[in-house]
C-alpha atoms as a PDB file:
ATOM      1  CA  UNK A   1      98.816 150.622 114.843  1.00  0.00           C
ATOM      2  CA  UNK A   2      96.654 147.434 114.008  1.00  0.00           C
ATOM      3  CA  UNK A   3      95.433 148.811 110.466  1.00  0.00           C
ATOM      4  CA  UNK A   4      93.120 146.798 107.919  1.00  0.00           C
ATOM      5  CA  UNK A   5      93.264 147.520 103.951  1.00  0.00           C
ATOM      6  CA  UNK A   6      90.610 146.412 101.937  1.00  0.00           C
ATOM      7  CA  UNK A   7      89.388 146.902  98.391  1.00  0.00           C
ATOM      8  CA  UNK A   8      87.391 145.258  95.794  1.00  0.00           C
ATOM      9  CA  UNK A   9      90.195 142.614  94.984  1.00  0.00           C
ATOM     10  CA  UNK A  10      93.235 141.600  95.877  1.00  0.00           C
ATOM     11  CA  UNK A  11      95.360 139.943  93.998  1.00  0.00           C
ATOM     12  CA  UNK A  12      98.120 138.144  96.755  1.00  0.00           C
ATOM     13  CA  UNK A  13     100.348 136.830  93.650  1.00  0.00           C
ATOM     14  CA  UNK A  14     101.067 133.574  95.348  1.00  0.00           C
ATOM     15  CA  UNK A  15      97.378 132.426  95.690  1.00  0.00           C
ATOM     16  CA  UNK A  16      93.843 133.116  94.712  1.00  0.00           C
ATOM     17  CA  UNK A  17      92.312 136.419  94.155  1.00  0.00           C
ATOM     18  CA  UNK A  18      90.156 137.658  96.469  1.00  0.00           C
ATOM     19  CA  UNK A  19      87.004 139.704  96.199  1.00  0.00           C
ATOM     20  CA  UNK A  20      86.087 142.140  98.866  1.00  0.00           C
ATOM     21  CA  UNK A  21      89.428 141.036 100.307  1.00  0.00           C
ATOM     22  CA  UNK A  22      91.674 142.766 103.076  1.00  0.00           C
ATOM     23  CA  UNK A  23      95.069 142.969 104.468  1.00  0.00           C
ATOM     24  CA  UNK A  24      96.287 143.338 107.823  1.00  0.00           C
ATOM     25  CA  UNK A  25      98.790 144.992 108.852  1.00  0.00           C
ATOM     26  CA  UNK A  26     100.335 145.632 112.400  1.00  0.00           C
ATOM     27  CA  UNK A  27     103.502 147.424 112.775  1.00  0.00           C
ATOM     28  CA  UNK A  28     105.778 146.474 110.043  1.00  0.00           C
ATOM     29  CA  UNK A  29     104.358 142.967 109.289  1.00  0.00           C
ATOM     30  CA  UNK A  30     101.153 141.506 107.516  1.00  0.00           C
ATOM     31  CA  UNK A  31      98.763 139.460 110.020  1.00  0.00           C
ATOM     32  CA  UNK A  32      96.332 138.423 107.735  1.00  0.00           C
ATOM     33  CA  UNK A  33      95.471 138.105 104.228  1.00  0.00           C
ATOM     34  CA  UNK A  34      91.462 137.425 103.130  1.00  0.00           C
ATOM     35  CA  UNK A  35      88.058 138.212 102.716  1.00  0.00           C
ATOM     36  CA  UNK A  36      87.251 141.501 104.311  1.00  0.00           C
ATOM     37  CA  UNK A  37      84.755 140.249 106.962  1.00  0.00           C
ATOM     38  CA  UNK A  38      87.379 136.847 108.054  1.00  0.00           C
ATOM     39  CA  UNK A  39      89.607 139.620 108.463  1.00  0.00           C
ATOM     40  CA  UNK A  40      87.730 142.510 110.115  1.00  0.00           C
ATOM     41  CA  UNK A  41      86.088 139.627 112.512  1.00  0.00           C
ATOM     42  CA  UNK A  42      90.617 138.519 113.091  1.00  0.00           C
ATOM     43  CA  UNK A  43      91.184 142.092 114.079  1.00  0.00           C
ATOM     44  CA  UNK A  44      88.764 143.673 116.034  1.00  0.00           C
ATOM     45  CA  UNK A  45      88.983 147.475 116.643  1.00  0.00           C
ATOM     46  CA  UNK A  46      91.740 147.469 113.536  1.00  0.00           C
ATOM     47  CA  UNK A  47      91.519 151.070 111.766  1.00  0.00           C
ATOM     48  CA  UNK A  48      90.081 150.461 107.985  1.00  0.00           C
ATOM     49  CA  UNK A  49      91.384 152.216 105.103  1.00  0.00           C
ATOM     50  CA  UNK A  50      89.482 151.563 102.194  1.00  0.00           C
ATOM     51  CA  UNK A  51      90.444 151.712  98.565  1.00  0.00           C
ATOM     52  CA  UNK A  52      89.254 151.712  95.218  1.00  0.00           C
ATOM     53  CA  UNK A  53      90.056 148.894  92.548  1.00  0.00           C
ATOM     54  CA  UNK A  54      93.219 145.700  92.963  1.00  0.00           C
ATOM     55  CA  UNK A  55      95.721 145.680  95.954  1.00  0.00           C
ATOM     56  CA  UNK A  56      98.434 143.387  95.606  1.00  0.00           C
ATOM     57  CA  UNK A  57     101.743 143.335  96.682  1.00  0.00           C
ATOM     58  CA  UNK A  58     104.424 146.084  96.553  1.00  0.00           C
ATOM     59  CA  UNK A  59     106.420 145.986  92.915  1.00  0.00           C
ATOM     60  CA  UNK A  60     110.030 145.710  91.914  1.00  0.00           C
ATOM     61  CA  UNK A  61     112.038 148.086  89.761  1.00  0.00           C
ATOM     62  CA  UNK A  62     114.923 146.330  87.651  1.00  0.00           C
ATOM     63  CA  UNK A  63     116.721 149.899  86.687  1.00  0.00           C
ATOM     64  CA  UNK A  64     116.484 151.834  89.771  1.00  0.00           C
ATOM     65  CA  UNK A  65     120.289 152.961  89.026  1.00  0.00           C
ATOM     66  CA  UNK A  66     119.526 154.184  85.550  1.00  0.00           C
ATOM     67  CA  UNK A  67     116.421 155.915  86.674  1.00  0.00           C
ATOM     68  CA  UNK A  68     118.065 157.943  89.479  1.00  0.00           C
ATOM     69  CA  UNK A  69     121.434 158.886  87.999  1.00  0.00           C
ATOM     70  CA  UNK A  70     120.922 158.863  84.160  1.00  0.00           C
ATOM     71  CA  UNK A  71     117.427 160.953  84.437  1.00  0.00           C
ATOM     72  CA  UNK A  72     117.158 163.978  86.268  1.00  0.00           C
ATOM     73  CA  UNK A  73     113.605 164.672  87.563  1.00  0.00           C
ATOM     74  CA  UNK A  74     112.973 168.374  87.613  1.00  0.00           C
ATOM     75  CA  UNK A  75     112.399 170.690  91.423  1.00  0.00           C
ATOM     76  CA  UNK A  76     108.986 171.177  91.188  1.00  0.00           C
ATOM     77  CA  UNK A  77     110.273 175.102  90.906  1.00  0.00           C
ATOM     78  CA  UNK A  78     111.518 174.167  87.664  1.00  0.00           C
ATOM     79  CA  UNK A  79     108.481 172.784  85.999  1.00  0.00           C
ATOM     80  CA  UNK A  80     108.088 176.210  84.144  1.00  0.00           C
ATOM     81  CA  UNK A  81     111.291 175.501  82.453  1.00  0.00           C
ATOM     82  CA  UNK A  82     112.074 172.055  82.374  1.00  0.00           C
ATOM     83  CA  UNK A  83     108.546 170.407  82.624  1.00  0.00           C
ATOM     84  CA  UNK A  84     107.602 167.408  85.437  1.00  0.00           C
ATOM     85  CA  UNK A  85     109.019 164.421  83.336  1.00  0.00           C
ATOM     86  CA  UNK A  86     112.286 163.225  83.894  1.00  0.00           C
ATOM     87  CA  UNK A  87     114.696 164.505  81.458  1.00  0.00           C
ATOM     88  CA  UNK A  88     117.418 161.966  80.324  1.00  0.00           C
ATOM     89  CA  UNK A  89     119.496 161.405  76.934  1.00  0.00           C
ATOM     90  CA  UNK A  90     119.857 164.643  75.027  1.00  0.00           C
ATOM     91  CA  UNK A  91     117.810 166.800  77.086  1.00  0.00           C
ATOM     92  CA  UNK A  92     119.847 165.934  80.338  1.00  0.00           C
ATOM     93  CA  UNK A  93     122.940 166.693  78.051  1.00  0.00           C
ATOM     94  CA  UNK A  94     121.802 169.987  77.583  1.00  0.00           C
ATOM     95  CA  UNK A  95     121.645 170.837  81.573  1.00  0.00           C
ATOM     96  CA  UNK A  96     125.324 170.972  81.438  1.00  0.00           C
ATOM     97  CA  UNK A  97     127.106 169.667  84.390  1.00  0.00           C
ATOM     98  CA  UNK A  98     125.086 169.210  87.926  1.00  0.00           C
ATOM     99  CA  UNK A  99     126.566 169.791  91.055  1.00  0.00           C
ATOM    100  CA  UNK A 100     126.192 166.960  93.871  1.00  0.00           C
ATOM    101  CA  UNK A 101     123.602 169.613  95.221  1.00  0.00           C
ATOM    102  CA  UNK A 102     121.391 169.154  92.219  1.00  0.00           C
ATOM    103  CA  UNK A 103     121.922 165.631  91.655  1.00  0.00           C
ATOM    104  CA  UNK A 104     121.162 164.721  95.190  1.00  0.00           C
ATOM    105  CA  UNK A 105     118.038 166.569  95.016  1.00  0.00           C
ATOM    106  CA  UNK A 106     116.575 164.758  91.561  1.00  0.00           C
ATOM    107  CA  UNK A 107     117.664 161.554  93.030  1.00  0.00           C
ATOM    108  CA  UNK A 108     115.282 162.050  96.040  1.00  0.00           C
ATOM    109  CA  UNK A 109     112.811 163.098  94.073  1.00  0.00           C
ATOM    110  CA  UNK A 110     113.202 159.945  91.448  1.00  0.00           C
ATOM    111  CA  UNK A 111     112.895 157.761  94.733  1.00  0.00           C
ATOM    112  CA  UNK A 112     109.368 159.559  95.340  1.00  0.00           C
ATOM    113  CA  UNK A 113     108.596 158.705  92.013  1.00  0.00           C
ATOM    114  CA  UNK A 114     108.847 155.295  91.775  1.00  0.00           C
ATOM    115  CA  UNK A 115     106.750 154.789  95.164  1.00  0.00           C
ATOM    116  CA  UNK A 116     104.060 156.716  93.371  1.00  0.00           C
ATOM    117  CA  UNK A 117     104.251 153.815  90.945  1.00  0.00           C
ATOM    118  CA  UNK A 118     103.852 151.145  93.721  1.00  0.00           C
ATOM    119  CA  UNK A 119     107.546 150.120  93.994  1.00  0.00           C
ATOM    120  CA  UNK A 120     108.691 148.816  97.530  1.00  0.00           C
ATOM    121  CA  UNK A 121     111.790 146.993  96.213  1.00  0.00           C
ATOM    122  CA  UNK A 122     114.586 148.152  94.217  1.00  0.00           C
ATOM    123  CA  UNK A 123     117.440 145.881  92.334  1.00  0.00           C
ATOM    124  CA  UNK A 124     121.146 146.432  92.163  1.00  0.00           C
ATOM    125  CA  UNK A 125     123.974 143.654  91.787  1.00  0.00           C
ATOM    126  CA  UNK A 126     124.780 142.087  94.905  1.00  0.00           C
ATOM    127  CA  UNK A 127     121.755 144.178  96.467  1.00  0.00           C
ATOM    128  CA  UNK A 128     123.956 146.485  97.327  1.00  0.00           C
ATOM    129  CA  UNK A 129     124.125 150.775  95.635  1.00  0.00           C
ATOM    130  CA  UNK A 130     127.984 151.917  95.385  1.00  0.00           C
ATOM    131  CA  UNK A 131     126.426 154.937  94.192  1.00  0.00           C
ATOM    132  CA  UNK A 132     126.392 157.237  97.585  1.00  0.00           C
ATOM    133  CA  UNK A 133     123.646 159.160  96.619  1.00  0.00           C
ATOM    134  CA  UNK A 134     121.676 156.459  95.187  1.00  0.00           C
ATOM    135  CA  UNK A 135     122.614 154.456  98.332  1.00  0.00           C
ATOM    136  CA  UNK A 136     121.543 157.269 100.766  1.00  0.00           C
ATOM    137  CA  UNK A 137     118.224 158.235  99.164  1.00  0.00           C
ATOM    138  CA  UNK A 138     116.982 154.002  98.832  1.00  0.00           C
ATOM    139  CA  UNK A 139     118.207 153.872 102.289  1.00  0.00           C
ATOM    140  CA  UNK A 140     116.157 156.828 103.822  1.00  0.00           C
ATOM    141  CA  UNK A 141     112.785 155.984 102.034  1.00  0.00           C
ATOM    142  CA  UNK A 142     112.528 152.158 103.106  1.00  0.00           C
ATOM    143  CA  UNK A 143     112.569 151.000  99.636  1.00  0.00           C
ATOM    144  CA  UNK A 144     114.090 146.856 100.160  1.00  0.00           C
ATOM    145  CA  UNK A 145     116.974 146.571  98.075  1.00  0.00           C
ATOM    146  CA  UNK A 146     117.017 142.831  96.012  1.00  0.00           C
ATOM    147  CA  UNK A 147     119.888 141.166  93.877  1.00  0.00           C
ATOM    148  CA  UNK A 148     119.164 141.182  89.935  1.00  0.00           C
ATOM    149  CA  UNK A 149     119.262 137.444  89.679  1.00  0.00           C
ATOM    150  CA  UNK A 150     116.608 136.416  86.957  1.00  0.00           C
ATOM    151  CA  UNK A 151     116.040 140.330  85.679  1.00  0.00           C
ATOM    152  CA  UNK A 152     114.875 141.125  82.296  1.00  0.00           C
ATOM    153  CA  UNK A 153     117.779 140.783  80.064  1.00  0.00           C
ATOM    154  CA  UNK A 154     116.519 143.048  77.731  1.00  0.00           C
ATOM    155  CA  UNK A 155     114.308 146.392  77.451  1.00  0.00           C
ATOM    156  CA  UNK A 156     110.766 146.043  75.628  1.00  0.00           C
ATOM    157  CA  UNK A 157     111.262 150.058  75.216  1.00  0.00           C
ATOM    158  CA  UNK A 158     114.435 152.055  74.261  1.00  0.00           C
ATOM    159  CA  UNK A 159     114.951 153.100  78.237  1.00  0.00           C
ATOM    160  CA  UNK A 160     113.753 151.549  81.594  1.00  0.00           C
ATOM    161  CA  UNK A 161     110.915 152.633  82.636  1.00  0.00           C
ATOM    162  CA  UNK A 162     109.005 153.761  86.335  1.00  0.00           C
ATOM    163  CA  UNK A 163     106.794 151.693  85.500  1.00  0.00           C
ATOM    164  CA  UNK A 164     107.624 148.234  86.528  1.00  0.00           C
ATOM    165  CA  UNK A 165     104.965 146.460  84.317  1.00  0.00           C
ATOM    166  CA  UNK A 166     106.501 148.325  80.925  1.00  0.00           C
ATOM    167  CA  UNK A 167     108.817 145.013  81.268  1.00  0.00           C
ATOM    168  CA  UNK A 168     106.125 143.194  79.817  1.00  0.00           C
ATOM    169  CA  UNK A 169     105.518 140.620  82.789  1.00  0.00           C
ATOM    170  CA  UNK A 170     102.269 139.565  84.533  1.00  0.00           C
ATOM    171  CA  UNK A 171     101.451 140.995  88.255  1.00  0.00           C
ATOM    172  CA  UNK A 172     103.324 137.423  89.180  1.00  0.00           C
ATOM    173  CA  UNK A 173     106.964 138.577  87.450  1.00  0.00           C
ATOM    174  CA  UNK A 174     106.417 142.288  88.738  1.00  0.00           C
ATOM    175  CA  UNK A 175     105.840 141.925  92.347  1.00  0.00           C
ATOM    176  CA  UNK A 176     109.021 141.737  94.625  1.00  0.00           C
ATOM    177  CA  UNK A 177     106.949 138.747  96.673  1.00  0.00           C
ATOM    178  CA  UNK A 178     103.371 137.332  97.146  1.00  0.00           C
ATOM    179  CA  UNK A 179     101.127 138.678 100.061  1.00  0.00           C
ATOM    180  CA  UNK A 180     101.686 136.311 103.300  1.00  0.00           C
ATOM    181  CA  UNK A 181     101.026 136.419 106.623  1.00  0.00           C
ATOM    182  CA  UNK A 182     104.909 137.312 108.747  1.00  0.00           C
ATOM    183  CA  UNK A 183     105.978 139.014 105.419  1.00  0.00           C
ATOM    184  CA  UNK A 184     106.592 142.779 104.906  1.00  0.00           C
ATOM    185  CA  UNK A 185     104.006 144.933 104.554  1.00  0.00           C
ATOM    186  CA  UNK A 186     104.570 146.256 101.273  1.00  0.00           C
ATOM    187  CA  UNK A 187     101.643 146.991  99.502  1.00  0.00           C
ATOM    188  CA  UNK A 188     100.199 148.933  96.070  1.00  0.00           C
ATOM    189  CA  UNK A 189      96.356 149.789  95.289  1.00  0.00           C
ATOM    190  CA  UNK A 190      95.652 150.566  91.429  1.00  0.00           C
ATOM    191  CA  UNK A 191      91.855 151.863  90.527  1.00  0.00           C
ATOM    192  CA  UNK A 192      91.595 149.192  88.270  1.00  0.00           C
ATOM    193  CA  UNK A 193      89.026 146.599  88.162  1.00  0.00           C
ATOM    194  CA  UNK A 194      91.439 143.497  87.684  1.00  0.00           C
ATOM    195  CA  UNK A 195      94.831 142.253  86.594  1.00  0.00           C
ATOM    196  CA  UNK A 196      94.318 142.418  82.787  1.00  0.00           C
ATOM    197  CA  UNK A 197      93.026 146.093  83.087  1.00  0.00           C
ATOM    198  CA  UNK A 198      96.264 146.594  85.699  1.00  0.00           C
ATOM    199  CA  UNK A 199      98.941 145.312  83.194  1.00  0.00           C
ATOM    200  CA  UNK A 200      97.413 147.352  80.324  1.00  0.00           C
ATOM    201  CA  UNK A 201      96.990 150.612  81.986  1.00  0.00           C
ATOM    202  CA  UNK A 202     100.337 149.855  83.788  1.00  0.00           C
ATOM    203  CA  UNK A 203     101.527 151.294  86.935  1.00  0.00           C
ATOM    204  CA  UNK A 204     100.506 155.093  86.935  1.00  0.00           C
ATOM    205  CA  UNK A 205      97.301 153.740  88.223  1.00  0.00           C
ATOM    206  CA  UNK A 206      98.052 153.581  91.574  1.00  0.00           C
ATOM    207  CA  UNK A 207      96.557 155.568  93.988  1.00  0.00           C
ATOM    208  CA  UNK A 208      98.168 154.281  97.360  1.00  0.00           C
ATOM    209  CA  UNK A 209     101.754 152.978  98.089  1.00  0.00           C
ATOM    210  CA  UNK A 210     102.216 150.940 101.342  1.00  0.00           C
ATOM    211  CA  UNK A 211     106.071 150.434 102.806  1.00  0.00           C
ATOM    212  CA  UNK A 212     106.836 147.982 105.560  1.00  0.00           C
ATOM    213  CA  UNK A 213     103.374 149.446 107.092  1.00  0.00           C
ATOM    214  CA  UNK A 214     103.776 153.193 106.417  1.00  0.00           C
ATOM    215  CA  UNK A 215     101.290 154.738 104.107  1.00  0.00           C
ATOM    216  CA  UNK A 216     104.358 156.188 101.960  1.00  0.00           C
ATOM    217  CA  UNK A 217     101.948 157.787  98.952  1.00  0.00           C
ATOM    218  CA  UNK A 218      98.499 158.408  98.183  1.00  0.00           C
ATOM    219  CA  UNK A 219      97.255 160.138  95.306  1.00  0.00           C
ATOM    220  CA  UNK A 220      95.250 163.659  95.987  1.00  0.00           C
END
């Protein structure tokens, strides 16, 4: 379906921002990429979502590997006990050993994570997981899978982070690629009034994740 996003501003990474812009999107692929009425008047009878604050393009998580199999994110039945955050270090130690039932079922979960912090793309050497559950899980939820050429050689915090911009790097070094017309649909809305605001308040303000066209999160 033909569908158009707008918000206040979006911020294409590989050209000017634009206010009361909009994306289109049909099927898998973006169509257009501009002010809301140029677009709206490009796609006529498109279905509108509109959102709140700065879309830009989908991010890019550097440590998707240590996120998924050195952390274990807690079953939401298990919040009582273990809490929501994702446990790692001594606190994972303390679990004892997980069965490939467990694991398989925090590594899901750690996927849906990381869209809820507007990643579309994932990194791994040769762009490749050797990891079969890590593999399976990236597979299944659309995330792209890049190379690590030109990642972060070193941590600004004492672990990685879901939130891409904890590496420290503008919206242009956090993004897997700009917004352009042919490209993937992979999208991110933050209610956040710019790009400053975005990079201080980080990624836990997004409120809408967009892969290759699907509408993969939206917060309640």
């Amino acid at each position: 379906m033909l569908t158009i996003h707008t918000a206040p501003l979006v911020l294409p990474a590989g050209a000017d921002p634009v206010t009361d812009g909009a994306v289109a999107v049909d099927g898998d692929r973006i169509t257009a990429v501009g002010p809301y009425e140029d677009v709206a008047d490009e796609t006529p009878g498109a279905r509108v979502r509109r959102w709140p604050g700065v879309l830009t393009p989908g991010l890019r998580q550097w440590h998707p590997l240590w996120l998924l199999r050195q952390c274990y994110h807690p079953d939401p039945r298990e919040a009582g006990e273990l809490g929501e955050e994702p446990l790692w270090g001594e606190r994972l130690a303390a679990l004892g050993e997980l069965g490939e039932t467990r694991w398989s079922g925090s590594v899901r979960r750690g996927v849906q994570r990381m869209l809820r912090y507007g990643t579309t793309a994932v990194a791994s050497p040769g762009a490749r997981f050797r990891d079969p559950l890590v593999a399976m899980a990236v597979a299944r939820s659309g995330l792209t899978v890049v190379g690590t050429t030109n990642a972060p050689g070193t941590l600004l915090g004492e672990r990685p982070d879901l939130d891409p911009f904890a590496e420290g790097h503008d919206l242009r070094g956090t993004v897997h690629g700009p917004l352009t017309i042919g490209g993937r649909a992979d999208l991110a809305v933050f209610d956040v009034p710019d790009e400053s605001a975005l990079r201080e308040r980080g990624a836990a303000s997004c409120v809408a994740t967009v892969l290759a066209g699907r509408l993969v999160y939206r917060a309640r």
